[in-house]
N, C-alpha and C. Protein backbone atom coordinates (compact mmCIF):
# COMPACT_ATOMS: atom_id res chain seq x y z
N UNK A 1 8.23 -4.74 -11.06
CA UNK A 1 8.33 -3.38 -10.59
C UNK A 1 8.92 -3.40 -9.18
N UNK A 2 9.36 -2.34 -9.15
CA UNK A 2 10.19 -2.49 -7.46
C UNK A 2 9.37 -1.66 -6.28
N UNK A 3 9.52 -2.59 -5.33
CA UNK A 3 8.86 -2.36 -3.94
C UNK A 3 9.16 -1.11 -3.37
N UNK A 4 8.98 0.20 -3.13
CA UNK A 4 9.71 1.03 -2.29
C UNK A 4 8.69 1.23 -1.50
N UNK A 5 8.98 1.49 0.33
CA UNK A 5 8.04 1.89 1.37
C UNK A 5 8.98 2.51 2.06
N UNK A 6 8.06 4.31 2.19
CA UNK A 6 8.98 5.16 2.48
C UNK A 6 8.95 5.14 3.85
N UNK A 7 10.00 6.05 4.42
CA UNK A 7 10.67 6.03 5.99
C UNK A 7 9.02 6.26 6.51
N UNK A 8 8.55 7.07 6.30
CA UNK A 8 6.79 7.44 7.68
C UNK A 8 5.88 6.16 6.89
N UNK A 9 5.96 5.04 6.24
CA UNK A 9 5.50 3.97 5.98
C UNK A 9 6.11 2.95 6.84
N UNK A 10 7.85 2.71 6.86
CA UNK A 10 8.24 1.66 7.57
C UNK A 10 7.83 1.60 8.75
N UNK A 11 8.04 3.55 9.27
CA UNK A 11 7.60 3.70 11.15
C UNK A 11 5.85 2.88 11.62
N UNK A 12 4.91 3.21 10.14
CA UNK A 12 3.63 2.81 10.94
C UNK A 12 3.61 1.49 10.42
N UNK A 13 4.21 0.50 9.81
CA UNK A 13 4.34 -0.95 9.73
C UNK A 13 4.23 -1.34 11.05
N UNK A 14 4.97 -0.09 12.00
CA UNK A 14 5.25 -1.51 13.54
C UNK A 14 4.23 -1.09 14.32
N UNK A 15 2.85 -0.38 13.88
CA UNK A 15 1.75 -0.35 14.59
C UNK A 15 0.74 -1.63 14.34
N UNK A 16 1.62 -1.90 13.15
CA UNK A 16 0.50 -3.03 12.68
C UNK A 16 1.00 -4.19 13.09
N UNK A 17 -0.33 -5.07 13.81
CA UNK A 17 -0.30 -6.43 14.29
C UNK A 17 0.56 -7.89 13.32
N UNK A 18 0.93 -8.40 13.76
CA UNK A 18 2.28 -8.96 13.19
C UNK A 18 1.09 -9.63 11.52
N UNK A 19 0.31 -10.42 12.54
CA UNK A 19 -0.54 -11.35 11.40
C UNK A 19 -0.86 -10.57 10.21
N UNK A 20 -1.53 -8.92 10.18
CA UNK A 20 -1.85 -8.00 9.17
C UNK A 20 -0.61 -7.36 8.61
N UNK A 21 0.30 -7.55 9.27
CA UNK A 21 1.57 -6.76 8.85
C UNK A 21 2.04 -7.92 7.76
N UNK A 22 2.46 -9.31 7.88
CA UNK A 22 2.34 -10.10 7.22
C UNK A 22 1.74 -10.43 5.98
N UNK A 23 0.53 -10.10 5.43
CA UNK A 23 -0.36 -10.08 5.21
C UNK A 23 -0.73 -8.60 3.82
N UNK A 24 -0.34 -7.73 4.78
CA UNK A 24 -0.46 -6.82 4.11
C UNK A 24 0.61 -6.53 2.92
N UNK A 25 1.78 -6.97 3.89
CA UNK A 25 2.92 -7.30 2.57
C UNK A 25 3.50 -8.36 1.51
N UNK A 26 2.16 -9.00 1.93
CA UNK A 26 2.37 -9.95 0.57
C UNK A 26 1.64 -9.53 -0.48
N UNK A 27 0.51 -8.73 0.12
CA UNK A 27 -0.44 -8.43 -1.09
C UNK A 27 0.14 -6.95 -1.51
N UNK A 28 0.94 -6.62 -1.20
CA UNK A 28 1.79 -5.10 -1.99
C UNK A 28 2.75 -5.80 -2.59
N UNK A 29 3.88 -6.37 -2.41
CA UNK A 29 4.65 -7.53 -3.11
C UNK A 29 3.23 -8.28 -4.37
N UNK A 30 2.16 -8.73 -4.23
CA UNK A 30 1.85 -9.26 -5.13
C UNK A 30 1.48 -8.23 -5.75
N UNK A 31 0.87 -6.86 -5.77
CA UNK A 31 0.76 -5.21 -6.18
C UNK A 31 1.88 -5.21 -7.33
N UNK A 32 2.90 -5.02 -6.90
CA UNK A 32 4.43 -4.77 -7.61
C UNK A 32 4.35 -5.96 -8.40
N UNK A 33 4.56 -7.15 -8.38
CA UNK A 33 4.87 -7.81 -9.29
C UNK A 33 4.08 -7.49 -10.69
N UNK A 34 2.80 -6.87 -10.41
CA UNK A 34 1.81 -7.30 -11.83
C UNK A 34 0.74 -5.68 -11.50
N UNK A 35 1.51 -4.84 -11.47
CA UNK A 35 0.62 -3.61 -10.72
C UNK A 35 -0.39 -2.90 -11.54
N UNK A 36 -0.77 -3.98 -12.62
CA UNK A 36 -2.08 -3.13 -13.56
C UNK A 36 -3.14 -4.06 -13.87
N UNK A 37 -2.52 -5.51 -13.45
CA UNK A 37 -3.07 -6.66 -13.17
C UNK A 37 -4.51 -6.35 -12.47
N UNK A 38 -5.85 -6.91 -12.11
CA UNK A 38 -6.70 -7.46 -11.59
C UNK A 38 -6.16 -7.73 -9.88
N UNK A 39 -6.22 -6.66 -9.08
CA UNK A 39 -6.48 -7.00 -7.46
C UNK A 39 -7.81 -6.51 -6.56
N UNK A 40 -8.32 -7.43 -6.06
CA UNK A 40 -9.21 -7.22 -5.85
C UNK A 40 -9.31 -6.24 -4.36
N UNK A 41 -8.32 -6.16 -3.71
CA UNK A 41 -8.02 -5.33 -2.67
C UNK A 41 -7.64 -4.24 -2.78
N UNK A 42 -7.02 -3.76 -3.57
CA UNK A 42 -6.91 -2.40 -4.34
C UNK A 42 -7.75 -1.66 -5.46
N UNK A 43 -7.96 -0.37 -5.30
CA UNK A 43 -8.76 0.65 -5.27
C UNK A 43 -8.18 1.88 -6.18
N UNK A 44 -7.99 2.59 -7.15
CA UNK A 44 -7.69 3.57 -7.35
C UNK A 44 -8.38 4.77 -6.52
N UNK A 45 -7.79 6.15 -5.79
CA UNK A 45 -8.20 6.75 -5.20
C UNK A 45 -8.77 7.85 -5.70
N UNK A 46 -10.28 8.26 -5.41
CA UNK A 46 -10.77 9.77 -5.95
C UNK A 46 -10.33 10.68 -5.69
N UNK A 47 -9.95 11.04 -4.54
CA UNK A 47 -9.66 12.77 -4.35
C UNK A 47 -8.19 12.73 -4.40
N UNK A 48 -7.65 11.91 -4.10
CA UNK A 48 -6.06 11.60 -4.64
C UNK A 48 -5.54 10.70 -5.59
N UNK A 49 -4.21 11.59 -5.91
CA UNK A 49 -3.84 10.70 -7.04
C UNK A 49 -3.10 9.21 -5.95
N UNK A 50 -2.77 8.41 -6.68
CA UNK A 50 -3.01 7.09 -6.00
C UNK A 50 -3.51 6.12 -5.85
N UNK A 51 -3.18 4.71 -4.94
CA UNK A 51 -3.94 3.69 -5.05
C UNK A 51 -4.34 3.11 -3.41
N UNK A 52 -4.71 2.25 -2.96
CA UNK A 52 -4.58 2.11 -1.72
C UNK A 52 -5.37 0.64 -1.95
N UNK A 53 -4.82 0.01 -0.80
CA UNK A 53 -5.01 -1.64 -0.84
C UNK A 53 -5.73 -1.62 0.85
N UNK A 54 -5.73 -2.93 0.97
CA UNK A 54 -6.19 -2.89 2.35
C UNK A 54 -5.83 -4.73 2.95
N UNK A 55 -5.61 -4.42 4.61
CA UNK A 55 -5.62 -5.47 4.96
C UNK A 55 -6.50 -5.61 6.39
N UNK A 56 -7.35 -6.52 6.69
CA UNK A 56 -8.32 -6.16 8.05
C UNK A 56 -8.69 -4.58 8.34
N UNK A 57 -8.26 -3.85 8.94
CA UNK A 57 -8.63 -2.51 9.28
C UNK A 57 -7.65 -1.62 8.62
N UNK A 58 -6.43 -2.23 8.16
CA UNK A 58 -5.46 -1.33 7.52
C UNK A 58 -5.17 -1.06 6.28
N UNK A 59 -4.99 -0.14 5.84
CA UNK A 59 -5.04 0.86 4.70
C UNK A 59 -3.01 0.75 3.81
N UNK A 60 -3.03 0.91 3.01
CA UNK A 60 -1.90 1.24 3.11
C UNK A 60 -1.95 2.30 1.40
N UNK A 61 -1.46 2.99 1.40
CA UNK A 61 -1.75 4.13 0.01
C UNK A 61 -0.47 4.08 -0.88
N UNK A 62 -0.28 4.20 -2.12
CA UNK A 62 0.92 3.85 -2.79
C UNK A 62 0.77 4.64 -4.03
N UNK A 63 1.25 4.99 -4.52
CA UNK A 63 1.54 5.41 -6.61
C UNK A 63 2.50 4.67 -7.50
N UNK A 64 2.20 4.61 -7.98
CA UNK A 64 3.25 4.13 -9.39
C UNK A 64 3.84 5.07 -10.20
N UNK A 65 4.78 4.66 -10.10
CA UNK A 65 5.92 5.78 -10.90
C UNK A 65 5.98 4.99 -11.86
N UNK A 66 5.66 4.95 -13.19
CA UNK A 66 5.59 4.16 -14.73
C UNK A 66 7.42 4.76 -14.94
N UNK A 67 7.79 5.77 -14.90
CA UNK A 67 8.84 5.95 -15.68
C UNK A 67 10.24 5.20 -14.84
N UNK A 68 10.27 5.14 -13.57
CA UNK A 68 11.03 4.88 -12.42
C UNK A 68 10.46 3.26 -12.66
N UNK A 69 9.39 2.89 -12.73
CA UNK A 69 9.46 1.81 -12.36
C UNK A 69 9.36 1.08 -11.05
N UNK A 70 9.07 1.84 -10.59
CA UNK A 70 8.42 2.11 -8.95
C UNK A 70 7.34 2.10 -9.22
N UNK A 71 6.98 1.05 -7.33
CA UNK A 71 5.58 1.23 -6.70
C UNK A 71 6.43 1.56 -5.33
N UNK A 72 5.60 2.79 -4.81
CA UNK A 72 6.01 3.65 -3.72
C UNK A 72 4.65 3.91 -2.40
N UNK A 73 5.10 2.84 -1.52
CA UNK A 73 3.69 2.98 -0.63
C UNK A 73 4.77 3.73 0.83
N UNK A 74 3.59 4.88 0.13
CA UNK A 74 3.39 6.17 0.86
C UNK A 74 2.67 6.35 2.37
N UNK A 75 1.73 5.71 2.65
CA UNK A 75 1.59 5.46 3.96
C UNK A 75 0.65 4.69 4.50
N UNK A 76 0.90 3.71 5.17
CA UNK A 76 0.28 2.61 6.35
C UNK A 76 -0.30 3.13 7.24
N UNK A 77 -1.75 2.67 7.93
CA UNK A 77 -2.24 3.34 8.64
C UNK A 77 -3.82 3.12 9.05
N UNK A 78 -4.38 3.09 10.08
CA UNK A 78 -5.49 2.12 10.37
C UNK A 78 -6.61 3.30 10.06
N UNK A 79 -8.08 2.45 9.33
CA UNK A 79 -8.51 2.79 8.17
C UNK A 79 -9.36 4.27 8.83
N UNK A 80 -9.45 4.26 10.05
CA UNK A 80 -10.29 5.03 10.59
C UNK A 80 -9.32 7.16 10.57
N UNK A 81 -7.58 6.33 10.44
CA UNK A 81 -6.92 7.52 10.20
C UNK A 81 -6.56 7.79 8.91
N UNK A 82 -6.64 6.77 7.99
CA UNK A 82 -5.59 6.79 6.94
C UNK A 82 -6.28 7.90 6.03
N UNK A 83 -7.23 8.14 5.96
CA UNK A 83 -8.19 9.24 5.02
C UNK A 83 -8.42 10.62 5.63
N UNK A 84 -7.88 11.44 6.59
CA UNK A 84 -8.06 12.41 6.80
C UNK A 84 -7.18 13.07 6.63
């Protein structure tokens, strides 16, 4: 499945500390490769449609587009903001 991280996702990537930024995108890259697969860092979301993973304090929220073939992470963001 293909990686997409939209423009207000790339901007808050560069809030995140290099090591979690790292980090966080391997485990969305490992998301996409197998995205119905067993991850233990990801979450389907209740009050939204969506999924959201996590790395140290950071959040990052995404959907799957089944027909596109897309995984689309929608926004990065430290965990204390990412839910309001």
């Amino acid at each position: 499945m293909k990686l997409i991280i939209t423009i207000q996702a790339a901007k808050a990537f560069r809030k995140v500390p290099a090591k979690d930024a790292g980090a966080l995108l391997t485990i969305l890259k490992e998301i996409a490769a197998d995205p119905f697969g067993p991850h233990p860092k990801a979450k389907k979301l209740t009050e939204h449609p969506g999924f959201r993973t996590r790395q140290g304090d950071w959040r990052a929220i995404y959907r799957i587009d089944r027909e596109a073939e897309e995984m689309i992470v929608e926004m990065i963001a430290h965990r204390s903001e990412v839910y309001k």
